[in-house]
N, C-alpha and C. Protein backbone atom coordinates (compact mmCIF):
# COMPACT_ATOMS: atom_id res chain seq x y z
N UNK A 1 0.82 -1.20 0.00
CA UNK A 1 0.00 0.00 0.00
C UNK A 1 0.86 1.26 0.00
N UNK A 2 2.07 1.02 0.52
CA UNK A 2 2.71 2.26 0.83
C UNK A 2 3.77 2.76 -0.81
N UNK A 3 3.51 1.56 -1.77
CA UNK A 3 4.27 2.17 -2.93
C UNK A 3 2.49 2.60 -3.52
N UNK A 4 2.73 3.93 -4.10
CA UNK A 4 1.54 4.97 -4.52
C UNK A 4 2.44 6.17 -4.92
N UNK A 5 1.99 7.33 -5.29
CA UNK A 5 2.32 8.31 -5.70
C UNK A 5 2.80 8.93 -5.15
N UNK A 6 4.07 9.35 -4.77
CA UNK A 6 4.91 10.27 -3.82
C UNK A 6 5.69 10.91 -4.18
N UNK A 7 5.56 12.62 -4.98
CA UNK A 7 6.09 13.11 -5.34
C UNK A 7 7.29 13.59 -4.44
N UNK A 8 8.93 13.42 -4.58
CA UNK A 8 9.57 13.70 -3.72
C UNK A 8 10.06 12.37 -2.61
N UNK A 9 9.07 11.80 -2.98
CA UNK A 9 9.45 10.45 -2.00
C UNK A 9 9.74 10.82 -0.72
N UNK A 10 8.65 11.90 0.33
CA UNK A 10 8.42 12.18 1.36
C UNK A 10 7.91 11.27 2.30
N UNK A 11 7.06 10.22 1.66
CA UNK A 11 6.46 9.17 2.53
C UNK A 11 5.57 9.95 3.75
N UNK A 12 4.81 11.11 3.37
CA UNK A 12 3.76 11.98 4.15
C UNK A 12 2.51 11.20 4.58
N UNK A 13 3.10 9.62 5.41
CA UNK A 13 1.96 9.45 5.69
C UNK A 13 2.41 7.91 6.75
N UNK A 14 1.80 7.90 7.46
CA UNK A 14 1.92 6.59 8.38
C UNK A 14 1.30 5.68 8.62
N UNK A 15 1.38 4.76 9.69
CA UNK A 15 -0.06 3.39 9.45
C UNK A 15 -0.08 3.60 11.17
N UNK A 16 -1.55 3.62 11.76
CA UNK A 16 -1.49 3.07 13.08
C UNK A 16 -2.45 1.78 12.96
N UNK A 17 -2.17 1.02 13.32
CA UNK A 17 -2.93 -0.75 13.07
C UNK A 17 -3.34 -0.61 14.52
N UNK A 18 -5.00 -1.26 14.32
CA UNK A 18 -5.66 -1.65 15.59
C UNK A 18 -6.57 -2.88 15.46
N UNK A 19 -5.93 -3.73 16.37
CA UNK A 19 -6.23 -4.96 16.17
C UNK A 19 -6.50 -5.21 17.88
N UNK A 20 -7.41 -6.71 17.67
CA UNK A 20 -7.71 -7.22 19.30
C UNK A 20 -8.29 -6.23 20.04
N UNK A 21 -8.28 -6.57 21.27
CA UNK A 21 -8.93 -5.70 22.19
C UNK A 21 -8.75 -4.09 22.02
N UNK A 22 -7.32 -3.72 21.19
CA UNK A 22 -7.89 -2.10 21.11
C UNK A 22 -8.75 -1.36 20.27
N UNK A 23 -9.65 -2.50 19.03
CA UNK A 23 -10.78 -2.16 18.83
C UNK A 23 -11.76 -2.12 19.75
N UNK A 24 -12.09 -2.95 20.86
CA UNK A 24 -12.70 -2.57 21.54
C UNK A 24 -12.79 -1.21 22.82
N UNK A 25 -11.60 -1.61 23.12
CA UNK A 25 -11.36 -0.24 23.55
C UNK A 25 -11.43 1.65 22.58
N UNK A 26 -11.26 0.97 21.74
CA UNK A 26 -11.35 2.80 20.58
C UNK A 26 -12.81 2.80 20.58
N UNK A 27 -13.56 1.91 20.36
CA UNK A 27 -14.98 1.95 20.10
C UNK A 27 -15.59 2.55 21.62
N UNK A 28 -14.95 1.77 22.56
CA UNK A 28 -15.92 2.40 23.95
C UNK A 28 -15.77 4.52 23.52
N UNK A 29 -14.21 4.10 23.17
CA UNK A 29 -13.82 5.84 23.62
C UNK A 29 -14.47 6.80 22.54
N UNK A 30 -15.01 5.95 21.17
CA UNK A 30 -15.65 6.90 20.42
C UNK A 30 -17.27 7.08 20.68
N UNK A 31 -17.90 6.25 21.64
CA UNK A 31 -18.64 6.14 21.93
C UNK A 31 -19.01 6.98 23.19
N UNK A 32 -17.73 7.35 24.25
CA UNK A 32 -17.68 8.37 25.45
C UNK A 32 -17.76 9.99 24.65
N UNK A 33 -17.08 9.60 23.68
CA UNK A 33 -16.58 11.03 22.81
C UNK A 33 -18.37 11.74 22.32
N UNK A 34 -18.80 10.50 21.69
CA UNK A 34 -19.78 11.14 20.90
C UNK A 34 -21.01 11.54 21.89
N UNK A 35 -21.43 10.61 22.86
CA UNK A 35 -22.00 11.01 24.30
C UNK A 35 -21.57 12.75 24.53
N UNK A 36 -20.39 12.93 24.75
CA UNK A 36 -19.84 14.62 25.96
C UNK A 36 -20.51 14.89 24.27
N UNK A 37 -20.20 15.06 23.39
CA UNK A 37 -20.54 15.61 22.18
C UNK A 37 -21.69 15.65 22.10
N UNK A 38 -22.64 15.29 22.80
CA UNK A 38 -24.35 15.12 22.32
C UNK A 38 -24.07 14.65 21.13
N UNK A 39 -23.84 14.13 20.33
CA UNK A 39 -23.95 13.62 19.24
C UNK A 39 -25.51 12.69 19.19
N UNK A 40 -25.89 12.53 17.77
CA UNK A 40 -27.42 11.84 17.45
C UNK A 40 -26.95 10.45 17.80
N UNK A 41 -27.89 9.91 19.31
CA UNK A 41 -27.43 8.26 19.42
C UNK A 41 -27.33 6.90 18.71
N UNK A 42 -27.73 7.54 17.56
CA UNK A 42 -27.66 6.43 16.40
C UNK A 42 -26.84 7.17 15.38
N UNK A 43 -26.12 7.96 15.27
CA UNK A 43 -24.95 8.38 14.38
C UNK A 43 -23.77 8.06 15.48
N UNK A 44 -23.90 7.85 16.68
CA UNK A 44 -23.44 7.46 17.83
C UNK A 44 -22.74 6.33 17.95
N UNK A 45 -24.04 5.46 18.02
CA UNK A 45 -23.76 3.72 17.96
C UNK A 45 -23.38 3.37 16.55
N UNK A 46 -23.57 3.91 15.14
CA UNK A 46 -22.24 3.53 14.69
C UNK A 46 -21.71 3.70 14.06
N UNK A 47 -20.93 5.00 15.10
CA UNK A 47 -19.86 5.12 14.86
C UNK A 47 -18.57 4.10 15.57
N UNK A 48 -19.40 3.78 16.82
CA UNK A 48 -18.72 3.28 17.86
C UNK A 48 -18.26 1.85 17.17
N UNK A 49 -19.97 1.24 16.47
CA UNK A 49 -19.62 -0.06 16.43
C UNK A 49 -18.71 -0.39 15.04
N UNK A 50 -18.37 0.47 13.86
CA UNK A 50 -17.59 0.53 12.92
C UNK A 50 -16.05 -0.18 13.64
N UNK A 51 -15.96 0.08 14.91
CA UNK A 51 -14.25 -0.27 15.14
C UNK A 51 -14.96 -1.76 16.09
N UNK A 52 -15.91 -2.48 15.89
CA UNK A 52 -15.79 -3.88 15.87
C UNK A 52 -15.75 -4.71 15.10
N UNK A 53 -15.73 -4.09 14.03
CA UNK A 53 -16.64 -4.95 12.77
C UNK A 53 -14.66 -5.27 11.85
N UNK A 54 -14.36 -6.31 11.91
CA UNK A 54 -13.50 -6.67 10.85
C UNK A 54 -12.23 -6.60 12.01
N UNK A 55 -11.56 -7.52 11.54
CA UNK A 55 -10.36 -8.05 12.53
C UNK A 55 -9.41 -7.33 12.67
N UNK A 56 -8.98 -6.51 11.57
CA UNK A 56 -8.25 -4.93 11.58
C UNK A 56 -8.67 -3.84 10.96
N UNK A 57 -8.24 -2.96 11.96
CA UNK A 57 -8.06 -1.35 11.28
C UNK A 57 -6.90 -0.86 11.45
N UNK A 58 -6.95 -0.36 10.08
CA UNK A 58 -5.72 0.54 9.76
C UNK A 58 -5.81 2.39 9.87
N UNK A 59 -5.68 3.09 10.83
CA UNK A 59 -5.67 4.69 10.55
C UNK A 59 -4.31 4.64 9.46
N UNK A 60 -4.89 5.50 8.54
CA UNK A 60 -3.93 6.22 7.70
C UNK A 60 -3.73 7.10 7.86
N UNK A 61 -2.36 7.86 8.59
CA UNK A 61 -2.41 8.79 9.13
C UNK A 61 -1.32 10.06 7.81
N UNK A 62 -1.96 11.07 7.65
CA UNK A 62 -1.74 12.07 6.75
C UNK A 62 -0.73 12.63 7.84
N UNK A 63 0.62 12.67 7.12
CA UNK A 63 1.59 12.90 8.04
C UNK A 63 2.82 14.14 7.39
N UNK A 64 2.60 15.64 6.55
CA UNK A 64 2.60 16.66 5.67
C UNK A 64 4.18 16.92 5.95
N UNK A 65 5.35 16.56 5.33
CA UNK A 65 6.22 17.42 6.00
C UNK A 65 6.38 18.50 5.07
N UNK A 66 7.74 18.98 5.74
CA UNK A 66 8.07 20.20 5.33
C UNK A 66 8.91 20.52 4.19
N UNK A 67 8.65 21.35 2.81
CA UNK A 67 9.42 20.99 1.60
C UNK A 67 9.01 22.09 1.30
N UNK A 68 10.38 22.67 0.45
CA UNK A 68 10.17 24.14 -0.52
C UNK A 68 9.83 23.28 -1.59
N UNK A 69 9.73 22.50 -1.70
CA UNK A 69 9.57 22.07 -3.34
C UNK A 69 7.82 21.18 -3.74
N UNK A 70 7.80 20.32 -2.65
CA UNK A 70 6.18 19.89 -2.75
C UNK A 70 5.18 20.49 -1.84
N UNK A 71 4.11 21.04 -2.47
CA UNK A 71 2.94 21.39 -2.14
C UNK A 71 2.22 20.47 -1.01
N UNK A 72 2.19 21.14 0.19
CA UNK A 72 0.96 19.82 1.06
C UNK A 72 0.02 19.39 0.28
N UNK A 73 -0.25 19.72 -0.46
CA UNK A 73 -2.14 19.24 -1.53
C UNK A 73 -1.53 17.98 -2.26
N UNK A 74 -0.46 18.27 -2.22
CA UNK A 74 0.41 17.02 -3.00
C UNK A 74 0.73 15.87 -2.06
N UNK A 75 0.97 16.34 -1.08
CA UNK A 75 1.42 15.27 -0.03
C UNK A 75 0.10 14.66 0.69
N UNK A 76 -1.30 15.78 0.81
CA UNK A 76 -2.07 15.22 1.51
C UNK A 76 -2.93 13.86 -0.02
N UNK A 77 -2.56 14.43 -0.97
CA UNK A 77 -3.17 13.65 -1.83
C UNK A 77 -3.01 11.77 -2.00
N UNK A 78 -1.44 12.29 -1.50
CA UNK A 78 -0.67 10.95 -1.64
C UNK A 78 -1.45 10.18 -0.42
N UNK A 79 -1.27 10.99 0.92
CA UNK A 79 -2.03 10.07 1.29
C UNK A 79 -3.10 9.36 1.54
N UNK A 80 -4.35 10.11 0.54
CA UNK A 80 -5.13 9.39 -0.34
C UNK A 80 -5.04 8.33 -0.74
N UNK A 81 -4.13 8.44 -1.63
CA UNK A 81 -3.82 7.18 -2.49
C UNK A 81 -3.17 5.95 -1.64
N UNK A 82 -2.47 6.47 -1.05
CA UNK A 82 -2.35 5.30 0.29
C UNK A 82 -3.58 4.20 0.66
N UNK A 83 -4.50 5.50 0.88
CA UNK A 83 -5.86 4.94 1.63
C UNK A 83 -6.67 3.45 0.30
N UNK A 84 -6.66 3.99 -0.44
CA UNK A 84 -7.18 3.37 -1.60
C UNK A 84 -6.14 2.40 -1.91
N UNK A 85 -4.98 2.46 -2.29
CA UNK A 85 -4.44 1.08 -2.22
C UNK A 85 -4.32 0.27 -1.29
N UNK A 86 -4.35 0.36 -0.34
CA UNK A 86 -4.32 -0.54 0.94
C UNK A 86 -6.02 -0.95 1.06
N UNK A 87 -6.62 -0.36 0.74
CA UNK A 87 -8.49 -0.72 0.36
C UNK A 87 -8.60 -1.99 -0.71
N UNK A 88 -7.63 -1.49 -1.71
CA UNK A 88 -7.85 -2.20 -3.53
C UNK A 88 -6.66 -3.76 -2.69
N UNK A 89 -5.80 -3.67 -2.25
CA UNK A 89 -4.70 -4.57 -1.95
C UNK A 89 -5.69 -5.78 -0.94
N UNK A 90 -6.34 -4.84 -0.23
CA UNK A 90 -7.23 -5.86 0.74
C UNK A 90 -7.91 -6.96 0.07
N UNK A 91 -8.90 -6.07 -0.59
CA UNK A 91 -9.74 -6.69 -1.56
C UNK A 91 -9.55 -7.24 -2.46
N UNK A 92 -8.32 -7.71 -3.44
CA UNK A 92 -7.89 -7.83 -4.19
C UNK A 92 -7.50 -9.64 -3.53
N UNK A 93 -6.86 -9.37 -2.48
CA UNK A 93 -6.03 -10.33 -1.65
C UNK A 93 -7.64 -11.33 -1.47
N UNK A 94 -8.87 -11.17 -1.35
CA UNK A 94 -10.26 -11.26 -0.70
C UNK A 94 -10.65 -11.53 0.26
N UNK A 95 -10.19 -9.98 0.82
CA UNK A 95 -10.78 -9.82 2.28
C UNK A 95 -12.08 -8.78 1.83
N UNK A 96 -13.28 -8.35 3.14
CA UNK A 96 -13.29 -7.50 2.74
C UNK A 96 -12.84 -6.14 3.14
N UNK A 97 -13.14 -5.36 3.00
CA UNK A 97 -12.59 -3.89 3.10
C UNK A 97 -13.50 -2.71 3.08
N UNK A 98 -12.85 -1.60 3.72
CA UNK A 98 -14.06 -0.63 3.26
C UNK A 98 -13.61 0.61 3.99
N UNK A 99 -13.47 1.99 3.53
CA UNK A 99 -12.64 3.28 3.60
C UNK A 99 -13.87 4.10 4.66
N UNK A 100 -13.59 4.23 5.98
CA UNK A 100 -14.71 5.10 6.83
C UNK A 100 -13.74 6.28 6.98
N UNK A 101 -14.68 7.04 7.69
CA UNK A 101 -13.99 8.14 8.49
C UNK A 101 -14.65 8.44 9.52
N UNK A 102 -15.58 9.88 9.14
CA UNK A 102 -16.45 10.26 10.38
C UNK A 102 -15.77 10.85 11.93
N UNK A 103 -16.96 11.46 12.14
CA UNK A 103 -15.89 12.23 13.64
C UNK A 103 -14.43 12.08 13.95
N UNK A 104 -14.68 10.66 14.32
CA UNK A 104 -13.37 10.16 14.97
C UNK A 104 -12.18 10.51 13.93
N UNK A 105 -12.29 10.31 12.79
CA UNK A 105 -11.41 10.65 11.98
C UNK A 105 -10.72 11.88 12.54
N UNK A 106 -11.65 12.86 13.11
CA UNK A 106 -11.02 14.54 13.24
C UNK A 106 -11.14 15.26 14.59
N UNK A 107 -11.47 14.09 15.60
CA UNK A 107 -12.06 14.48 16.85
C UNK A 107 -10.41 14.60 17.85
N UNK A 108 -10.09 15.65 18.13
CA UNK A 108 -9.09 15.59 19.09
C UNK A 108 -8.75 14.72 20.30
N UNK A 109 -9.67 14.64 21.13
CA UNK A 109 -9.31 13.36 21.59
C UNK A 109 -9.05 12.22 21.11
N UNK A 110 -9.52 11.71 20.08
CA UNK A 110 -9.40 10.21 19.63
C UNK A 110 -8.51 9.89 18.92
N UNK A 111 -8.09 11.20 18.15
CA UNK A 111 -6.75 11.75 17.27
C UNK A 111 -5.10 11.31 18.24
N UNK A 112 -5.62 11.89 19.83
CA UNK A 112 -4.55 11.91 20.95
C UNK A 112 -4.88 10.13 21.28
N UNK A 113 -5.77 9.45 21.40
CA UNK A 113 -5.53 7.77 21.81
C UNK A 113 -4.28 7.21 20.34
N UNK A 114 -5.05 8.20 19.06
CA UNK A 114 -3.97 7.12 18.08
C UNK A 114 -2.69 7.36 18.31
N UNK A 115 -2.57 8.63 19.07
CA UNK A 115 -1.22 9.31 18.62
C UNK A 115 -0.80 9.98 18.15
N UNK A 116 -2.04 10.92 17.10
CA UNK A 116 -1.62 11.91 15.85
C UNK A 116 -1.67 13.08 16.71
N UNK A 117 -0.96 14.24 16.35
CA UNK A 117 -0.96 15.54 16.31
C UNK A 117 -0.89 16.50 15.56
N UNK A 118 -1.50 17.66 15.58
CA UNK A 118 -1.06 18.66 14.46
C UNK A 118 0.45 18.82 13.87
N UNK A 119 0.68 18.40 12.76
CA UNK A 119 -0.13 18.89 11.58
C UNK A 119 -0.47 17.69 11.19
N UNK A 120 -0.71 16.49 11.64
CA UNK A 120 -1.26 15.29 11.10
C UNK A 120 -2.23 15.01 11.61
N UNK A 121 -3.58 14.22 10.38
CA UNK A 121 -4.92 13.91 10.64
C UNK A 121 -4.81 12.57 10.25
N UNK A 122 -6.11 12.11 10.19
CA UNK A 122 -6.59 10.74 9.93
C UNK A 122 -7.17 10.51 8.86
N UNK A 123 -6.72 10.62 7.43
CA UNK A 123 -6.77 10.65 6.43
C UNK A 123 -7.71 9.16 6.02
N UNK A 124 -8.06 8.62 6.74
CA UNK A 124 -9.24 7.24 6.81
C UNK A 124 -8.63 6.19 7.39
N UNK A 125 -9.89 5.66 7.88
CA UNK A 125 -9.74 4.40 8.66
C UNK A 125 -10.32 3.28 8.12
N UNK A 126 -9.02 2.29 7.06
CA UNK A 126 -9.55 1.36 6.28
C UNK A 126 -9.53 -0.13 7.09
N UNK A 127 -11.14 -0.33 7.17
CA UNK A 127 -11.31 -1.63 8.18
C UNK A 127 -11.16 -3.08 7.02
N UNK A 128 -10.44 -3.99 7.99
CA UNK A 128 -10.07 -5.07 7.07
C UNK A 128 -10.84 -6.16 7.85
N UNK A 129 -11.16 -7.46 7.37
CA UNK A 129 -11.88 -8.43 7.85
C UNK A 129 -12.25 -9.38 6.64
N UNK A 130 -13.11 -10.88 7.16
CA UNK A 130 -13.66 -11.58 6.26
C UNK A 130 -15.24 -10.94 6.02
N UNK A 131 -15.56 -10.77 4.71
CA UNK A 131 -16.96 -10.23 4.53
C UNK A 131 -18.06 -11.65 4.65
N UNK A 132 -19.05 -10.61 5.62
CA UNK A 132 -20.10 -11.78 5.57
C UNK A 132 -21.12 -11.46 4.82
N UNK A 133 -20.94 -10.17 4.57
CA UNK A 133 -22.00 -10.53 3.02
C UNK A 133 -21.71 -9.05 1.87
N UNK A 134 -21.85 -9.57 1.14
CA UNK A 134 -21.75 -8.64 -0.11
C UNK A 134 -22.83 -7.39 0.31
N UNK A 135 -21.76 -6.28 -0.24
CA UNK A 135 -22.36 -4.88 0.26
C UNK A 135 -22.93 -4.46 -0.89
N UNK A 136 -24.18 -3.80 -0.89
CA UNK A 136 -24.87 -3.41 -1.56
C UNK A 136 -24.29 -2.30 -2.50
N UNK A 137 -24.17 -2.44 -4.04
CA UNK A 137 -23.89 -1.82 -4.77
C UNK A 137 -24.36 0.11 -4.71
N UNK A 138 -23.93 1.29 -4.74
CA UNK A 138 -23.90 2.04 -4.31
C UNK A 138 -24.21 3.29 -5.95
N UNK A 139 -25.04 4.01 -6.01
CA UNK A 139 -25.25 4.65 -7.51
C UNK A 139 -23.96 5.35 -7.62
N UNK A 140 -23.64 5.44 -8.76
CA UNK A 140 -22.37 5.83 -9.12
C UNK A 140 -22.67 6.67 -10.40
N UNK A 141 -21.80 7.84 -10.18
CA UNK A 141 -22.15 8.89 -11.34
C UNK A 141 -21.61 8.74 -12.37
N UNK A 142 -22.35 9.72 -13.17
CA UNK A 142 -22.05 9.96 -14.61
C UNK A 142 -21.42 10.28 -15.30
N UNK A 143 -19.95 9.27 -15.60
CA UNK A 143 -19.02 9.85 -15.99
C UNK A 143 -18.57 10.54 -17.03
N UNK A 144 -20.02 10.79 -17.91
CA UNK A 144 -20.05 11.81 -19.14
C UNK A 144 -20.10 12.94 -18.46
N UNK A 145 -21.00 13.02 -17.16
CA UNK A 145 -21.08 14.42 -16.88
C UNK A 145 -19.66 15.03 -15.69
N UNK A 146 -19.08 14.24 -15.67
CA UNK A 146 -18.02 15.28 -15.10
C UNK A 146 -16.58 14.88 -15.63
N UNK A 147 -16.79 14.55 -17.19
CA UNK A 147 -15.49 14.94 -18.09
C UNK A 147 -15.64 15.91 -18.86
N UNK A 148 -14.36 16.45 -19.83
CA UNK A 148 -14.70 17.24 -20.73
C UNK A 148 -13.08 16.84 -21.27
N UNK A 149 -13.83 16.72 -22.40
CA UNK A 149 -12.35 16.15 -23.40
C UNK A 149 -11.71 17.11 -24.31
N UNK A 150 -10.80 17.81 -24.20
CA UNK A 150 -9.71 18.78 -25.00
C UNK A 150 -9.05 17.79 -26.39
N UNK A 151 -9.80 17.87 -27.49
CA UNK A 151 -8.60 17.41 -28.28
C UNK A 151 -7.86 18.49 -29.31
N UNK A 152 -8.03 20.02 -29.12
CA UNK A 152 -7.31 20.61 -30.01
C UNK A 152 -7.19 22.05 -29.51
């Protein structure tokens, strides 16, 4: 996952793996989080229960350094592409997979359990596991309508 697009070969980006009991534990704490937050108790529960579901998670952590020469938009992009190959690599391998985010992704406390700090976020949290059932196909747009082709 980690060979992708890296202009500069900065490597602007890290892995925190959560496996075993500290899914359960991240889930209680996104679940304390979203509680002090009033958060809606069913945007609540699951969020919480997303970090039980599949035997690992991976935070991809967007990690920007410092360069006169590459653009952060460049570096945060890469670690995009991170996110998505380590998604496509899962799945590919046939597990399943699947790219969340949500609060926790950007919530300061939960940011401080993974470890991240400014200037690094949580660029997604790709959950890995065996699928127990095929996920429902999702509408997908129109890719006439958001090209436009230059040939002269």
């Amino acid at each position: 996952a980690a060979r992708c697009p890296d202009h500069g070969k900065l490597e602007p980006w890290r892995f925190v793996v959560i496996e075993g009991a500290a899914r359960g534990r991240l889930s209680g704490a996104v679940r304390a989080r979203a509680a002090a937050l009033a958060l809606d108790p069913e945007a609540a529960d699951k969020a919480a229960a997303a970090f039980t579901q599949g035997e690992t998670i991976v935070a991809v952590v967007a990690s920007p350094k410092p360069s006169p020469k590459i653009p952060e938009v460049e570096q945060l992009l890469s670690a995009g592409a991170v996110c998505l190959s380590l998604l496509n690599a899962a799945l590919a391998a046939g597990w399943g997979a699947n790219w969340l985010s949500g609060f926790a992704a950007r919530d300061p406390e939960i940011l401080a359990l993974l470890g991240v700090a400014a200037p690094e976020f949580v660029a997604g949290f790709i959950h890995i596991g065996t699928e127990s059932f095929a996920p429902p196909d999702r509408p997908r747009p129109d890719i006439a309508a958001l090209t436009t082709w230059l040939d002269a």
